[in-house]
C-alpha atoms as a PDB file:
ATOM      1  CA  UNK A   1      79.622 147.436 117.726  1.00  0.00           C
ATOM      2  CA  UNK A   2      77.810 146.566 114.414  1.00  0.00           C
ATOM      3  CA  UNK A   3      75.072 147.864 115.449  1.00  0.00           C
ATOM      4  CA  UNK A   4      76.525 150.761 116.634  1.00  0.00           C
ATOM      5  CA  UNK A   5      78.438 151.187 113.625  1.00  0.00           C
ATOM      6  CA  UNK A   6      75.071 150.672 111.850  1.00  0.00           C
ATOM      7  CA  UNK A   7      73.712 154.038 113.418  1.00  0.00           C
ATOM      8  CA  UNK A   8      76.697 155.740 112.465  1.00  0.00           C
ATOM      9  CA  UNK A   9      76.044 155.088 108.425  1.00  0.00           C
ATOM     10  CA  UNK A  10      72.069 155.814 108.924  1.00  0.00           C
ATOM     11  CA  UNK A  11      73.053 159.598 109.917  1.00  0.00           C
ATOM     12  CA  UNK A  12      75.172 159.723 107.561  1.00  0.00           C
ATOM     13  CA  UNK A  13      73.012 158.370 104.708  1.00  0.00           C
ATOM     14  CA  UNK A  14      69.988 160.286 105.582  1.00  0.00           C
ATOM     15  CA  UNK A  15      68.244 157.120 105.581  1.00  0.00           C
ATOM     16  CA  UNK A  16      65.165 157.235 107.967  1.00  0.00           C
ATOM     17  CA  UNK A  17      64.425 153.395 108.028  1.00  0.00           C
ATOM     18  CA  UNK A  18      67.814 152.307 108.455  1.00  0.00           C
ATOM     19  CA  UNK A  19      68.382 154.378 111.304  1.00  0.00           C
ATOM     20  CA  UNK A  20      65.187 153.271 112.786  1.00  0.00           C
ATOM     21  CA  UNK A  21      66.308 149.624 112.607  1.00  0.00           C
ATOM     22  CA  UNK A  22      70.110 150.158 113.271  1.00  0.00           C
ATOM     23  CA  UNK A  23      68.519 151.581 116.374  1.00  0.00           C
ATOM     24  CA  UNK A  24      66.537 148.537 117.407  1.00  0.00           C
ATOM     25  CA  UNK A  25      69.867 146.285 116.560  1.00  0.00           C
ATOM     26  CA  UNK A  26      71.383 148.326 119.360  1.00  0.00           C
ATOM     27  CA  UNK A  27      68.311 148.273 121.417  1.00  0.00           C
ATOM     28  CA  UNK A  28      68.118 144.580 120.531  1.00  0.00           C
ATOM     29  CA  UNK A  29      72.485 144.028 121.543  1.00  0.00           C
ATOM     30  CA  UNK A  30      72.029 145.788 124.772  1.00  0.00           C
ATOM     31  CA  UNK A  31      68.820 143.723 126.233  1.00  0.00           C
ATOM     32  CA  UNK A  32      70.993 141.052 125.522  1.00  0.00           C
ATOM     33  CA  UNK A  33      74.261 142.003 127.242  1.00  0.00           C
ATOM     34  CA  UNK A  34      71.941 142.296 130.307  1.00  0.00           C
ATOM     35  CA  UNK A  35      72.064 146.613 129.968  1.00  0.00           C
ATOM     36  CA  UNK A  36      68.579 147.102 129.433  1.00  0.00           C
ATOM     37  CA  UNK A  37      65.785 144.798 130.594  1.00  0.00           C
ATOM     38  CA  UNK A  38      64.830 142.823 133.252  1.00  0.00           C
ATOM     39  CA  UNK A  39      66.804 142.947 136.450  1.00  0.00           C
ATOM     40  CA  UNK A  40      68.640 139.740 136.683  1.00  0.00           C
ATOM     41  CA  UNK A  41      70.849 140.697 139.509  1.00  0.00           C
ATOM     42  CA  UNK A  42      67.945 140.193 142.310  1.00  0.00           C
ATOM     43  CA  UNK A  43      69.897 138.599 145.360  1.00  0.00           C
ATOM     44  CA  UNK A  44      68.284 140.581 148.272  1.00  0.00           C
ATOM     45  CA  UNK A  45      71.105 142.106 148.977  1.00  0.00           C
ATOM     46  CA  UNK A  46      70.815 145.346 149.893  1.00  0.00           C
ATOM     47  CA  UNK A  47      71.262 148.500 147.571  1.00  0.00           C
ATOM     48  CA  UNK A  48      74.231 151.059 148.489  1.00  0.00           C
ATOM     49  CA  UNK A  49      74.389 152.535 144.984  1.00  0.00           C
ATOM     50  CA  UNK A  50      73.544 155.982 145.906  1.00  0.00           C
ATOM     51  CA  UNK A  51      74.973 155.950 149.344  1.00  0.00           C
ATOM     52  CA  UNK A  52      78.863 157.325 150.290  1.00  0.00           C
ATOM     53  CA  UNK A  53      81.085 154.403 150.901  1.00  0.00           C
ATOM     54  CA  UNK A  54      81.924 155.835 154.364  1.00  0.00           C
ATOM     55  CA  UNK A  55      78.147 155.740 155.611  1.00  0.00           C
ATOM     56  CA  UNK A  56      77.426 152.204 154.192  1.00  0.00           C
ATOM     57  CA  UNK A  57      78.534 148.686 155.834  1.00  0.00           C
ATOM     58  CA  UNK A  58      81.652 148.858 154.139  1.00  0.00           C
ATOM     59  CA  UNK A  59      83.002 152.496 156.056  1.00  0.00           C
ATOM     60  CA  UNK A  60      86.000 150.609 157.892  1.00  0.00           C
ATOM     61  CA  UNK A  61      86.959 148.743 154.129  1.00  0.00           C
ATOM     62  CA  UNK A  62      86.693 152.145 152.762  1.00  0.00           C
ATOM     63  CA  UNK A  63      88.848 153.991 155.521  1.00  0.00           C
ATOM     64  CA  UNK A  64      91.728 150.940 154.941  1.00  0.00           C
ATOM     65  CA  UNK A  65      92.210 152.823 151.475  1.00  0.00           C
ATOM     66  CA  UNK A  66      93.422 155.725 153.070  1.00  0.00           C
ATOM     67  CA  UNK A  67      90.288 157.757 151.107  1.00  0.00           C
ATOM     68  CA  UNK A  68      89.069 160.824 152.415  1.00  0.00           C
ATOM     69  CA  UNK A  69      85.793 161.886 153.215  1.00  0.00           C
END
């Protein structure tokens, strides 16, 4: 939050160079929290992310919850 806090004061200031670097702090926080980067989650499992719950392995989980659709 620093960081982002950081950004925040460089628009305000007008100050070109401390936004750029406030920028890379946040750049620099979020490789670290695992949000940007290399994927580190690589189990082979595969990928529903973009798939309805009710057309994926999980439909009869998904139809316990009394969901529609």
């Amino acid at each position: 939050m620093d960081a982002r806090r950081a950004v925040g004061a460089a628009w305000k200031s007008g100050d070109q160079a401390m936004l750029i670097a406030a920028r890379a702090a946040v750049d620099e926080a979020k490789v670290a929290l695992g949000e940007r980067g290399p994927v580190w989650w690589t189990d082979g499992a595969p990928n529903f992310d973009r798939h309805m719950a009710r057309t994926t392995p999980y439909a009869d989980w998904w139809r316990t919850l009394g969901c529609v659709s």
